[in-house]
C-alpha atoms as a PDB file:
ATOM      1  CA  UNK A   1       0.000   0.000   0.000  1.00  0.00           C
ATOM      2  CA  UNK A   2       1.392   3.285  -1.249  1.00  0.00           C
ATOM      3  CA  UNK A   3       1.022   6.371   1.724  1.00  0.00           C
ATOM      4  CA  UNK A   4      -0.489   9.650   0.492  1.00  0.00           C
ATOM      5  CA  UNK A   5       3.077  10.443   0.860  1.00  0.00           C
ATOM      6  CA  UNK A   6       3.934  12.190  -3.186  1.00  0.00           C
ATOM      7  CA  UNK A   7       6.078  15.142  -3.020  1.00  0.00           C
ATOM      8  CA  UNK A   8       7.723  16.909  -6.302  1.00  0.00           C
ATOM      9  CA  UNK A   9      11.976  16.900  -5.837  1.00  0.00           C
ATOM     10  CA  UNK A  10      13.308  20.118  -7.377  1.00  0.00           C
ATOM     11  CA  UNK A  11      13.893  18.098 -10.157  1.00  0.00           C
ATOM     12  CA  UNK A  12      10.346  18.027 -10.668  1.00  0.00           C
ATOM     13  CA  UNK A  13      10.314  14.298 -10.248  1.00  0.00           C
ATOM     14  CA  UNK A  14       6.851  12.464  -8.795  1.00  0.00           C
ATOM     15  CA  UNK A  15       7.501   9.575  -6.454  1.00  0.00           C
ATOM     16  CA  UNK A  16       5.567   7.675  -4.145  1.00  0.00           C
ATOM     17  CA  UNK A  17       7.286   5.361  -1.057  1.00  0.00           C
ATOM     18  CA  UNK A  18       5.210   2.257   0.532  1.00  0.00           C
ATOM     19  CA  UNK A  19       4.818   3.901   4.158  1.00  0.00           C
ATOM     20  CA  UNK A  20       6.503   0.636   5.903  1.00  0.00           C
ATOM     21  CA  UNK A  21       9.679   0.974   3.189  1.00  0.00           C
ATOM     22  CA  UNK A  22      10.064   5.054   3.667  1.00  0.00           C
ATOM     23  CA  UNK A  23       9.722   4.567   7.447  1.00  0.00           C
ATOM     24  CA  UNK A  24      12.785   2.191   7.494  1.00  0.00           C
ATOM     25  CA  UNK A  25      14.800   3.550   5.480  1.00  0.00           C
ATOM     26  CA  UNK A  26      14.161   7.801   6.023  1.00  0.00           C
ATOM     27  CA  UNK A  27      17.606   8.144   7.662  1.00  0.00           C
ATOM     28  CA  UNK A  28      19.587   6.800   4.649  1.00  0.00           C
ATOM     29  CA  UNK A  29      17.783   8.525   1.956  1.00  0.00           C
ATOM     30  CA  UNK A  30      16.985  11.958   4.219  1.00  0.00           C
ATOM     31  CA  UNK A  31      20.689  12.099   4.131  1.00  0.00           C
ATOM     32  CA  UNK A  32      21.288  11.427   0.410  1.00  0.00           C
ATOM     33  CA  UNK A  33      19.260  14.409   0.220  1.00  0.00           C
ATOM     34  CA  UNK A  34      20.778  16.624   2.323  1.00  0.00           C
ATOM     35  CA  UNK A  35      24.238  15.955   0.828  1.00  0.00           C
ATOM     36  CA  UNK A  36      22.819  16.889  -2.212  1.00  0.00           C
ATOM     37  CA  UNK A  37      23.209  13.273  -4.602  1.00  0.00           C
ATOM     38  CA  UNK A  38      21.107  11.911  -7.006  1.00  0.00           C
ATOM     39  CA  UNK A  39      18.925   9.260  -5.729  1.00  0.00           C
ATOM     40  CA  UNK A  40      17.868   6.528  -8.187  1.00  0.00           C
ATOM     41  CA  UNK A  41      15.291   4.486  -6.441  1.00  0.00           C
ATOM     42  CA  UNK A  42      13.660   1.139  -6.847  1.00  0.00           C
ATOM     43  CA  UNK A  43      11.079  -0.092  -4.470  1.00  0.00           C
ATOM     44  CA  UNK A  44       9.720  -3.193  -4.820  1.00  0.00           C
ATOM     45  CA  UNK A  45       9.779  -6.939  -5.698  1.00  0.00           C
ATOM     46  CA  UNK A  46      13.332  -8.440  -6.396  1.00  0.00           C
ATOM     47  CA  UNK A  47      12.512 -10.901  -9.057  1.00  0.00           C
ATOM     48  CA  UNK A  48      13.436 -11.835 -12.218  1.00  0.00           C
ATOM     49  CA  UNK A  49      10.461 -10.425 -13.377  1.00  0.00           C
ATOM     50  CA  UNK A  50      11.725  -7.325 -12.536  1.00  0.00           C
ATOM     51  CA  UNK A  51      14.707  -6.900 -14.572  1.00  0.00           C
ATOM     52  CA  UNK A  52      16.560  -5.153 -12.046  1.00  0.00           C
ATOM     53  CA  UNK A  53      20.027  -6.185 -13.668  1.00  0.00           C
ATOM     54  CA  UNK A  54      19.227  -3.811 -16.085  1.00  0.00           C
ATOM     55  CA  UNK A  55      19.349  -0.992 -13.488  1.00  0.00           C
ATOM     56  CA  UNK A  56      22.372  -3.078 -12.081  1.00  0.00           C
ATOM     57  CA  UNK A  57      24.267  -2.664 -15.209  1.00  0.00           C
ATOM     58  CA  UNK A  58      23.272   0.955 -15.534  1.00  0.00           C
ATOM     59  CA  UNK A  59      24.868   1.557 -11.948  1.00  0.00           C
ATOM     60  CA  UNK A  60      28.125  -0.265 -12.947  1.00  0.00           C
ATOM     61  CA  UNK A  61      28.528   2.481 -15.659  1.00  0.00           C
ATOM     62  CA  UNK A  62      27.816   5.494 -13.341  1.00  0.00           C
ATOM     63  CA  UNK A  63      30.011   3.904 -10.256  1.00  0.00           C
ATOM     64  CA  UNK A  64      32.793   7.051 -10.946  1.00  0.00           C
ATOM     65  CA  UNK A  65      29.273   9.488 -10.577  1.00  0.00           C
ATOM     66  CA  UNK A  66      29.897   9.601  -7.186  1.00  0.00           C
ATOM     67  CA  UNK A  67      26.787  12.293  -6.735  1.00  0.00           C
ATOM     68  CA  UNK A  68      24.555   9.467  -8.326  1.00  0.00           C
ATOM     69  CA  UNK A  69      22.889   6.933  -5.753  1.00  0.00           C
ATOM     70  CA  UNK A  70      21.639   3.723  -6.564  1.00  0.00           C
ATOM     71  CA  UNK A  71      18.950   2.446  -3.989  1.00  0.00           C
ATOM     72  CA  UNK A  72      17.265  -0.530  -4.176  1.00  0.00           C
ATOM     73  CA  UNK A  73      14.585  -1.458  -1.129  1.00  0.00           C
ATOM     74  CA  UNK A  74      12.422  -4.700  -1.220  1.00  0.00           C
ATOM     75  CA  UNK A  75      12.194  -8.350  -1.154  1.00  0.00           C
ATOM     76  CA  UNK A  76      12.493 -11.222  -3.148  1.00  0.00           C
ATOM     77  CA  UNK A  77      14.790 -14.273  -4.617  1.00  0.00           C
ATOM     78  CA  UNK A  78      17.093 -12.141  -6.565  1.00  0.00           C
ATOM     79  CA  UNK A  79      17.956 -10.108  -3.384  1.00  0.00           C
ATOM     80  CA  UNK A  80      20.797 -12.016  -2.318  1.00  0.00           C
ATOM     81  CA  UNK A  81      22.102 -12.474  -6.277  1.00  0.00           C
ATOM     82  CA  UNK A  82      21.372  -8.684  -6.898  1.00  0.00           C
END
């Protein structure tokens, strides 16, 4: 279940966070914030279905962007592969 919770970044970017994932994780990405990095967020299933090693090979070509962040919050059976 997604919270009310939709606030524009000054990028002008929509994004809505499950209440129980923003809740746990706050700290981490409040402080991304703050110092100013690029957050690129994935909440949600870790499954194949996903295709999350797309975004995994996307982050291996920004790893010298060291203002872009790569987050990736949720569950699943490609977690521990991921």
């Amino acid at each position: 279940m997604f919270s009310i919770f939709a606030k524009y970044s000054q990028r002008s970017v929509l994004y809505f966070l499950p209440i129980k994932l923003f809740s746990e994780h706050k700290e981490v990405l409040e402080k991304l914030k703050s110092d100013g990095k690029f957050v690129v967020g994935y909440f949600g299933g870790h499954a194949l279905s996903n295709a999350l090693d797309t975004l995994i090979d996307a982050a291996d070509k920004l790893k010298d962007k060291q203002n872009i962040h790569i987050v990736l919050v949720g569950e699943g059976v490609e977690k521990e592969r991921l």
